[in-house]
Protein backbone atom coordinates (compact mmCIF):
# COMPACT_ATOMS: atom_id res chain seq x y z
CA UNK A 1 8.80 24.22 -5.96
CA UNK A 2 5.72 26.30 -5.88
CA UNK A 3 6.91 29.30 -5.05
CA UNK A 4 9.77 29.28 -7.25
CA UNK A 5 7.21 29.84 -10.24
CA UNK A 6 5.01 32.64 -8.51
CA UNK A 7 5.45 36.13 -7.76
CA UNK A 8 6.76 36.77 -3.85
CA UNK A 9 3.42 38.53 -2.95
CA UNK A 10 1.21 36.03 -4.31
CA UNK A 11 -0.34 33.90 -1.36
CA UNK A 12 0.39 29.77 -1.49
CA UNK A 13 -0.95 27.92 1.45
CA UNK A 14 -1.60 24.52 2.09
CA UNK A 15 -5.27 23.48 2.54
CA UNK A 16 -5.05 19.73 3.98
CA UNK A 17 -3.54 16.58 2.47
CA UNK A 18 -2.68 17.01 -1.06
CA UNK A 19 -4.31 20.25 -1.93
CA UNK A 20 -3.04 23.95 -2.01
CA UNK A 21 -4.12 27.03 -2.58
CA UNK A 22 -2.66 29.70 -4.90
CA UNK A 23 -4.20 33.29 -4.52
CA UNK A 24 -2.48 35.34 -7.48
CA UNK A 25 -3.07 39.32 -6.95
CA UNK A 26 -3.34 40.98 -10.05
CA UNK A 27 -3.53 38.48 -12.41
CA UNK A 28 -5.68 37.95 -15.40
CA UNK A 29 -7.01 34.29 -16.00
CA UNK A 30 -4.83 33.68 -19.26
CA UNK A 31 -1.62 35.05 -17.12
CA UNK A 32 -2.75 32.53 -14.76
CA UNK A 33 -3.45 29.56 -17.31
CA UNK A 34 0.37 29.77 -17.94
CA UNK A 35 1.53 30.38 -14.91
CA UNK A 36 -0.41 26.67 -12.99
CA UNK A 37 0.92 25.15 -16.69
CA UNK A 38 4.56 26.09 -15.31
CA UNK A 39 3.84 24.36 -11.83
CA UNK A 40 2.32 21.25 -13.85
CA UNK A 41 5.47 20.87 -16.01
CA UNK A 42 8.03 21.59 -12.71
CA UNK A 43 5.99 18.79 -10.56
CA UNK A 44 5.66 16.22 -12.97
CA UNK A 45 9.62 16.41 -13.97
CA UNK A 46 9.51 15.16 -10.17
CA UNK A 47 10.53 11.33 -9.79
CA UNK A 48 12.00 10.01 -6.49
CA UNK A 49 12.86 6.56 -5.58
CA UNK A 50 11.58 4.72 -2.23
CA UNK A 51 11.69 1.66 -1.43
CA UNK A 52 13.38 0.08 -4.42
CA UNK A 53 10.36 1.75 -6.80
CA UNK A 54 10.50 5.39 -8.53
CA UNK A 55 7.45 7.46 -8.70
CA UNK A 56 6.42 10.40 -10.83
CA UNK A 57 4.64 12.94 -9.52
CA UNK A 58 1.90 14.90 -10.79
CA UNK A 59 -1.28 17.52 -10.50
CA UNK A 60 -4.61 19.02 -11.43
CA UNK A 61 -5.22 22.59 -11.08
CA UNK A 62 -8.21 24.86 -11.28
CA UNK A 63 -8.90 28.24 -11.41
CA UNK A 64 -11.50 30.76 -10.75
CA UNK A 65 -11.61 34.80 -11.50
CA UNK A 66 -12.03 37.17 -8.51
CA UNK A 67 -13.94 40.12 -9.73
CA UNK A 68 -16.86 42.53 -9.23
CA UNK A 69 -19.09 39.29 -9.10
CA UNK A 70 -17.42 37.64 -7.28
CA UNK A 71 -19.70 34.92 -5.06
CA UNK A 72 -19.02 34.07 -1.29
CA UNK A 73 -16.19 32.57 -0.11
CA UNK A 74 -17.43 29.15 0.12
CA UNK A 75 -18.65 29.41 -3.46
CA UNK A 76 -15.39 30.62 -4.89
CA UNK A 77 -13.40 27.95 -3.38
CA UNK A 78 -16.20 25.43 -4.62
CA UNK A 79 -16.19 27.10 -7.75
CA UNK A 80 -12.09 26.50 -8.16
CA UNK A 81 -12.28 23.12 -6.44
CA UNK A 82 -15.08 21.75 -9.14
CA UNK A 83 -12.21 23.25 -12.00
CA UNK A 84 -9.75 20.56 -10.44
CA UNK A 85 -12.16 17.74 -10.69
CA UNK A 86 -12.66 19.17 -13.68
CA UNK A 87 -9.28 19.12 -15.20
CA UNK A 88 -8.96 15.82 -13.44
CA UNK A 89 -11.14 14.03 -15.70
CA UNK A 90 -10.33 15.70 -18.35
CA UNK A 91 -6.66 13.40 -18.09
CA UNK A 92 -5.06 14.74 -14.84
CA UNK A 93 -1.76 17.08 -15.28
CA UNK A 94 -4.07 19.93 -16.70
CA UNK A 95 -5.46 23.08 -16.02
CA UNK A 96 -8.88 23.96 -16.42
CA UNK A 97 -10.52 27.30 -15.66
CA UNK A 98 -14.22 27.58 -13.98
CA UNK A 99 -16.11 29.68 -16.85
CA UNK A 100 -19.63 31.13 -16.69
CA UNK A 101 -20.30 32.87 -19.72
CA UNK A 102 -19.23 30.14 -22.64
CA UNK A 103 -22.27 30.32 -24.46
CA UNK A 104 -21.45 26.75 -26.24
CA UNK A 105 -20.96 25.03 -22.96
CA UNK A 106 -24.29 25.07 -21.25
CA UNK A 107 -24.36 21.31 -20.19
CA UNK A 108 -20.71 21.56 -19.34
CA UNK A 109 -21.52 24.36 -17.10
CA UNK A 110 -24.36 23.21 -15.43
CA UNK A 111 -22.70 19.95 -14.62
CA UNK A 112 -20.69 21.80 -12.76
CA UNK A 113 -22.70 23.85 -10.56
CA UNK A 114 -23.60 20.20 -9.41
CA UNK A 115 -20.58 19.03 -8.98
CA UNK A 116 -20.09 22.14 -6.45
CA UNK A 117 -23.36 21.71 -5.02
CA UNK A 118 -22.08 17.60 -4.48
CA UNK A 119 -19.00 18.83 -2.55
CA UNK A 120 -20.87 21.50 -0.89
CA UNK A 121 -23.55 18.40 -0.13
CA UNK A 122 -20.31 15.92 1.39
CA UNK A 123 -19.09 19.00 3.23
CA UNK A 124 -22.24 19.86 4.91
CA UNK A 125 -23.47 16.17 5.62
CA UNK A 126 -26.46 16.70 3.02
CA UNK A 127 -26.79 13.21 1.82
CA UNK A 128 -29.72 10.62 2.57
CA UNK A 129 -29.98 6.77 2.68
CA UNK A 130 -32.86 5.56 1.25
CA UNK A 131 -33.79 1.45 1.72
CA UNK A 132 -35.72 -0.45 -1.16
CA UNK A 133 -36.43 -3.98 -0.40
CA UNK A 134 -35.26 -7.52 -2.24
CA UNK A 135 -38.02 -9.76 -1.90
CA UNK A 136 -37.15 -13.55 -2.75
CA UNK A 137 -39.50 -15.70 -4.96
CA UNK A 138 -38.81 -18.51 -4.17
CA UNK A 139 -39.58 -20.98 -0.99
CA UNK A 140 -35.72 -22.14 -0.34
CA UNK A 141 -35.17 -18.56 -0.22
CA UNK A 142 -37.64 -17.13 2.31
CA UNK A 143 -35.17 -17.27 5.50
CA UNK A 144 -33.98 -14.03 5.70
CA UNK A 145 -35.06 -9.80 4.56
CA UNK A 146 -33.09 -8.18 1.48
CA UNK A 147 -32.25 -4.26 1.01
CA UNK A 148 -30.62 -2.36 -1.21
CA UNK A 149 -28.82 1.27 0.10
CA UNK A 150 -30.04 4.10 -2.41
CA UNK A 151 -28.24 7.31 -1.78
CA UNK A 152 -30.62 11.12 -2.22
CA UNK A 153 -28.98 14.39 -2.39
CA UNK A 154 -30.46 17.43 -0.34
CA UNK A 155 -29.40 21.04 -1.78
CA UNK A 156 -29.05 24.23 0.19
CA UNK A 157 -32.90 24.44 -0.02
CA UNK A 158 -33.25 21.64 1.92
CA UNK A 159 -34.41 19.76 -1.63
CA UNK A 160 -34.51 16.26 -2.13
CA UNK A 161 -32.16 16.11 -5.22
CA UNK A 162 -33.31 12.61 -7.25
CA UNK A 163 -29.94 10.22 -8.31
CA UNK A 164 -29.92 10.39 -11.90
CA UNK A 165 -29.91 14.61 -11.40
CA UNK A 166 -26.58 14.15 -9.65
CA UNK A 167 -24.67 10.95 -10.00
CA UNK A 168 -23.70 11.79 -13.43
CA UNK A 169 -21.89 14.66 -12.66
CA UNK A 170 -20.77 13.11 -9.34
CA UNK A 171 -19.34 10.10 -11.63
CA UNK A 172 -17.80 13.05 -14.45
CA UNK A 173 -15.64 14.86 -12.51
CA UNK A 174 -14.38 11.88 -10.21
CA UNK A 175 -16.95 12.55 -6.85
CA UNK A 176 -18.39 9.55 -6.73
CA UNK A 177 -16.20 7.84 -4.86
CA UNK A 178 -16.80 10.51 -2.37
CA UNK A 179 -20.05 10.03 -1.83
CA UNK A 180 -19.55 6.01 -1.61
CA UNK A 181 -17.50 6.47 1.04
CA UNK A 182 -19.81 8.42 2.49
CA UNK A 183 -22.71 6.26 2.20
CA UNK A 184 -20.23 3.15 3.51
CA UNK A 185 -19.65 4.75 6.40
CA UNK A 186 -23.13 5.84 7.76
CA UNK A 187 -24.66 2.64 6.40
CA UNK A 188 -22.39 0.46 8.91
CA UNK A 189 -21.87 3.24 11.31
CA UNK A 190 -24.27 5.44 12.10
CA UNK A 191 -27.04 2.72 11.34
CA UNK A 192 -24.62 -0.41 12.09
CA UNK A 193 -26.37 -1.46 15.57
CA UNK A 194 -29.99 -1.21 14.18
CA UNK A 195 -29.45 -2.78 11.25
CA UNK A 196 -27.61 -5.45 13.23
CA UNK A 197 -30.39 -5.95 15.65
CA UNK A 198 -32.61 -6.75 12.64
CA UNK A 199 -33.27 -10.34 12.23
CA UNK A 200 -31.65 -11.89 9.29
CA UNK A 201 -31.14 -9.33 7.26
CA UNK A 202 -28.67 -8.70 4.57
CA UNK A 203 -27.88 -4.93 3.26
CA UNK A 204 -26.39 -4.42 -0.27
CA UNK A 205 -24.43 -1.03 -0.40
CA UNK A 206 -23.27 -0.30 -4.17
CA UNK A 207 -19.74 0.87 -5.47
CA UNK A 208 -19.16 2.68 -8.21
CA UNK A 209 -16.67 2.25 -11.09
CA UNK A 210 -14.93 5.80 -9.69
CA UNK A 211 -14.03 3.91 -6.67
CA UNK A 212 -13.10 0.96 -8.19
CA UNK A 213 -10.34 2.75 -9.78
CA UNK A 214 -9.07 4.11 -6.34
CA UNK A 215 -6.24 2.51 -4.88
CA UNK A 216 -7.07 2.83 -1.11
CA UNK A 217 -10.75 1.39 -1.69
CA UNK A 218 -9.78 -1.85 0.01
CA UNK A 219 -8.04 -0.83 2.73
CA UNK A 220 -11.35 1.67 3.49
CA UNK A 221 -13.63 -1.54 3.58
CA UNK A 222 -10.99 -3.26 5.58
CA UNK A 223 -11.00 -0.42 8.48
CA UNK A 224 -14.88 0.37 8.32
CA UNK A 225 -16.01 -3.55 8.41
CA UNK A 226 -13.19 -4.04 11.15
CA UNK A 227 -14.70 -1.04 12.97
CA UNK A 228 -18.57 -1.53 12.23
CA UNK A 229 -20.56 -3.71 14.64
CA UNK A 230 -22.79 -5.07 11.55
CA UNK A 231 -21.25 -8.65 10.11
CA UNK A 232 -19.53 -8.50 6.86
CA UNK A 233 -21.80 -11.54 6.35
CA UNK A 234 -24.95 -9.12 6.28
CA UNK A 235 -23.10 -7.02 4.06
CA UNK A 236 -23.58 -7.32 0.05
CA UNK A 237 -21.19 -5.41 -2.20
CA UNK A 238 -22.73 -4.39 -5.67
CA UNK A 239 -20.66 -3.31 -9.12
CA UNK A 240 -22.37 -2.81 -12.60
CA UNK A 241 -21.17 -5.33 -14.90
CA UNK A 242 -19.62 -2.16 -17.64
CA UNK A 243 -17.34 -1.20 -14.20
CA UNK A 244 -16.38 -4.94 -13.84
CA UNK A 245 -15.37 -4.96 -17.65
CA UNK A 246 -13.60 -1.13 -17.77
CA UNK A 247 -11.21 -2.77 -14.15
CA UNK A 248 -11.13 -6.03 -14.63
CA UNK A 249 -7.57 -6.26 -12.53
CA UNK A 250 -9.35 -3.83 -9.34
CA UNK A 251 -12.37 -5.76 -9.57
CA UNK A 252 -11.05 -9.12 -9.16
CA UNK A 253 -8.72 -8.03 -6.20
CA UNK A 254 -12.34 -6.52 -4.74
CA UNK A 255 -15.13 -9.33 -5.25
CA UNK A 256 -11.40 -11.80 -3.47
CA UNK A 257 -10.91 -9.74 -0.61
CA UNK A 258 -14.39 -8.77 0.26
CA UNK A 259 -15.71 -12.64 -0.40
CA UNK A 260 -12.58 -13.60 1.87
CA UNK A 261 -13.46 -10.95 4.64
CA UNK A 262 -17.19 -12.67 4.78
CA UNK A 263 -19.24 -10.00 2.60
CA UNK A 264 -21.01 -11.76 -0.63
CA UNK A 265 -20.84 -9.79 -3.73
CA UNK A 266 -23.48 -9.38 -6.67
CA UNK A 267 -22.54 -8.29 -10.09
CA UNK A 268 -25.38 -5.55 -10.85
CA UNK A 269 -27.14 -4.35 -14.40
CA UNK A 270 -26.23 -7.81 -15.73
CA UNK A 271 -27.11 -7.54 -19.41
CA UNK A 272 -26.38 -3.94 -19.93
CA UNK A 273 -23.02 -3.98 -20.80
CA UNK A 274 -21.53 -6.59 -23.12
CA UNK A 275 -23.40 -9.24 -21.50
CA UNK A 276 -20.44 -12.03 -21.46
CA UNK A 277 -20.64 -15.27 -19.82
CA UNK A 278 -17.10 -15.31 -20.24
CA UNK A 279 -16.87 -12.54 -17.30
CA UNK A 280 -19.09 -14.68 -15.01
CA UNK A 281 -16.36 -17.99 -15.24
CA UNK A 282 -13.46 -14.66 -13.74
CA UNK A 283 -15.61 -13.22 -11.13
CA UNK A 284 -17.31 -16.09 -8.70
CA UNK A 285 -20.01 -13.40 -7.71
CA UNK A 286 -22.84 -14.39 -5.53
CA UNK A 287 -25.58 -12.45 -7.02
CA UNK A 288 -26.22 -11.47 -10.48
CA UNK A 289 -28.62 -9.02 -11.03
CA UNK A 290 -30.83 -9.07 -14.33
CA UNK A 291 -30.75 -5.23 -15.60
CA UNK A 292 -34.01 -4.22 -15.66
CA UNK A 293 -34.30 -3.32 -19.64
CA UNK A 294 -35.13 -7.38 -20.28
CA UNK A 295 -37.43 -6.99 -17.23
CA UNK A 296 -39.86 -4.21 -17.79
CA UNK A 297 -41.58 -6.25 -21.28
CA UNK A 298 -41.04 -9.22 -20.00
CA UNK A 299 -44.23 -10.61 -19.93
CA UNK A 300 -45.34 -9.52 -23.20
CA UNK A 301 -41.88 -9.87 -25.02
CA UNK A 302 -41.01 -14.02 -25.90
CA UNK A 303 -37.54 -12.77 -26.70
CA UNK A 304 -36.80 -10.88 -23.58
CA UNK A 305 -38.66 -14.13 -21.60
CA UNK A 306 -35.68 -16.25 -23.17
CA UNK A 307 -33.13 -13.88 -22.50
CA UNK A 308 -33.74 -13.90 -18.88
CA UNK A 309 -34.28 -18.07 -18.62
CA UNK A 310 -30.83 -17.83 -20.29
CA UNK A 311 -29.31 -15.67 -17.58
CA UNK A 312 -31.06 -17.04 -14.74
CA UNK A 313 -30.23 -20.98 -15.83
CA UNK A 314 -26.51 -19.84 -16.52
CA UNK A 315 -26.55 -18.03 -13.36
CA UNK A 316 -27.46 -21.13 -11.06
CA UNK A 317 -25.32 -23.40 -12.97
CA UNK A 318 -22.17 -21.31 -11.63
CA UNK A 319 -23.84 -21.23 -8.15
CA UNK A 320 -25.01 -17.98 -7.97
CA UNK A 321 -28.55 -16.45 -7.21
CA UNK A 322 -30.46 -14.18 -9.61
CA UNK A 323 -31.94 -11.06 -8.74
CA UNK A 324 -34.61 -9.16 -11.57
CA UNK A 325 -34.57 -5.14 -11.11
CA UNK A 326 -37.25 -3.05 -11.92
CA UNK A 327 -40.71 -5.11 -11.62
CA UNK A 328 -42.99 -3.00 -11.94
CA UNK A 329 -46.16 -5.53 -11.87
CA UNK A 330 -47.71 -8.51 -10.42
CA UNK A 331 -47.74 -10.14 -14.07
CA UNK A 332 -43.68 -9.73 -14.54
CA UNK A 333 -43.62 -10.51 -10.72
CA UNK A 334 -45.72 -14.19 -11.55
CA UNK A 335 -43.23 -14.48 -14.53
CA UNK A 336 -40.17 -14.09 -13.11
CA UNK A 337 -41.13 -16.89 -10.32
CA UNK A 338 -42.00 -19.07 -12.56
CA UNK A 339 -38.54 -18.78 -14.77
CA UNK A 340 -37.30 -19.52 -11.25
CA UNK A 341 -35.19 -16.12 -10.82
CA UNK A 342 -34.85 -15.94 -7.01
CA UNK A 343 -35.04 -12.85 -5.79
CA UNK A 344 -37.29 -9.42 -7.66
CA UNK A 345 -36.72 -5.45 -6.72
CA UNK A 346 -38.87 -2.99 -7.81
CA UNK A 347 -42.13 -0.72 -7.15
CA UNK A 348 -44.23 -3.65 -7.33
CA UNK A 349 -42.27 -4.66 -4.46
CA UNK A 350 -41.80 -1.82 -3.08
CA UNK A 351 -40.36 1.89 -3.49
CA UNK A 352 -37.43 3.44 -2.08
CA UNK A 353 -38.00 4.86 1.64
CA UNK A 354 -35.88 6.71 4.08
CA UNK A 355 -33.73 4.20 5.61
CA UNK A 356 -34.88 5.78 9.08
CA UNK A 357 -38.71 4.86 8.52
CA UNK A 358 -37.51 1.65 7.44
CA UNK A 359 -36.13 0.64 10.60
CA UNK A 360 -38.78 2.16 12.50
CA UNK A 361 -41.16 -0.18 10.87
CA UNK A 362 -39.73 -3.28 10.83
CA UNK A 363 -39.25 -5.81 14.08
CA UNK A 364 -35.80 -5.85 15.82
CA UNK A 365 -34.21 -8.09 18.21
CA UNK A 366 -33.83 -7.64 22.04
CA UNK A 367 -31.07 -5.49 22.86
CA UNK A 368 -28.94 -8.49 24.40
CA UNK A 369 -29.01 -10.03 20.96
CA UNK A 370 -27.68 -7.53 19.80
């Protein structure tokens, strides 16, 4: 179908999966605009049936220039790969072109030199787990060590490339669940038998509202907890409350199959988004997680003191545990246990370190309990 609608010496080739390549010779970027609009509208007047259901069919293209400036091959191809996403999250079933020079775009164009640097980053292994413990308040809860997986970035300078320079764009043009996937796998892979032979203790891995919104999600757990010598009952699974809300239907099917498979499940940034109750009664979590804009004033603030006694008593009343994020000092720290909030995170706690020189300083058991 392809072909039809290109010229016999332009090159199509098949890259892996579901994505091709399209090298038109002689061909300016608005020639080419209409031409990958043709292929859209052929490919999405696709339907077949199978299985007593009919499909539709449909794709993203992107496109970058090859000129006098043009970059390395591994750039170009990132270059026309980061126009997909691009056109992706614009709606899917569009074209978008990779532009430099668009003077009113600036933003638009950065974001995407990070989104290429983020694929470059999955190709090339250039990710980083990072460990920050969960330390619990309270004395019923002292059996037991809590982490949460943070994910770093490293660019081609070998750079150690902060989350909130990267996730944003990761999350804009649809990478994120990428690099989930990516952290899943190394946290109970690569680091499964260490983190197994560590006494009691339970590792929260997030997932973000891009992967919520992918339909094989589930069956990835499935196959990586199946395969992954670390229990799914040291496992914690954590989604923001606004990607709860925005997939209410993929979220329930998660926080059900993971809690049935033996992995608890804590419903993060609680308080950020619309801050329902109602949502709590849908989703049996077992962790909520105060967002940490009620926590950082909290000791000087009466109102954010209530809000938090609110969301902790509610909390326990449906049987869950409460977690407070960002405590920053022993004051909030004395607070929050006396509120009765279970469990704090934050520098007062501790900061993030390399998940490597967390393991290496921390007591394991003997290899036969493993």
């Amino acid at each position: 179908m392809i072909r039809y609608h290109v010229r016999p010496d332009d090159l199509l080739a098949r890259l892996g999966g579901d994505e091709f390549a399209l090298l038109l010779k002689d061909c300016t970027v608005d020639q080419a605009e209409r031409v990958c609009q043709k292929i859209i509208d052929a490919i999405r007047g696709q339907r077949f049936p199978w299985e007593g259901r009919v499909y539709d069919v449909g794709a993203s293209i992107g496109i970058t220039a090859i000129d006098h400036e043009t970059p390395p091959m591994g750039e170009l191809m990132s270059r026309a790969d980061v126009a997909c996403y691009a056109a992706k999250a614009a709606g899917r079933s569009r074209v978008s072109v990779y532009r430099r020079d668009e003077s009113d775009a600036q933003r638009h164009h950065q974001e995407l030199q990070v989104a290429a640097g983020i694929h470059s980053a999955l190709d090339a292994n250039r990710f980083r787990l990072f460990a920050q413990e969960i330390r619990a308040l309270q004395a019923h809860n002292q059996a037991g060590r809590h982490i949460e997986i943070l994910v770093r970035m490293v660019d081609e300078q070998g750079k150690l490339v902060m989350p909130g320079a990267f996730i944003p764009a990761a999350e804009r043009y649809d990478l994120m669940g990428h690099v989930d996937r990516w952290v899943i796998h190394h946290v109970l892979h690569e680091f499964g038998a260490r983190l197994t032979a560590m006494p009691n203790l339970t590792v929260a891995i997030n997932l973000s509202a891009n992967s919520l919104g992918e339909p094989f999600l589930l069956p990835f757990l499935h196959a990586e907890l199946h395969d992954s010598v670390l229990p799914a009952s040291r496992i914690q699974l954590e989604i923001t409350e606004t990607a709860l809300i925005n997939n209410m239907a993929a979220a329930n099917r998660l926080v059900t199959e993971m809690r049935s498979a033996g992995c608890t499940v804590a419903l993060d940034d609680f308080g950020a988004g619309l801050s329902s109750f109602s949502y709590l009664k849908q989703f049996p979590v077992d962790y909520l997680k105060i967002d940490g804009s009620f926590i950082r004033h909290l000791a000087g603030s009466a109102v954010d003191r209530e809000i938090v006694s609110s969301i902790n008593d509610i909390g326990h009343r449906l049987g869950m545990l409460t977690v407070a994020e960002s405590v920053e000092d022993e004051e909030t720290l004395q607070a929050l246990r006396s509120l009765g909030v279970d469990y704090a995170q934050g520098y007062v706690i501790g900061r993030p370190m390399p998940l490597e020189q967390f393991l290496e300083s921390c007591p394991t058991l003997p290899a036969d309990n493993v």
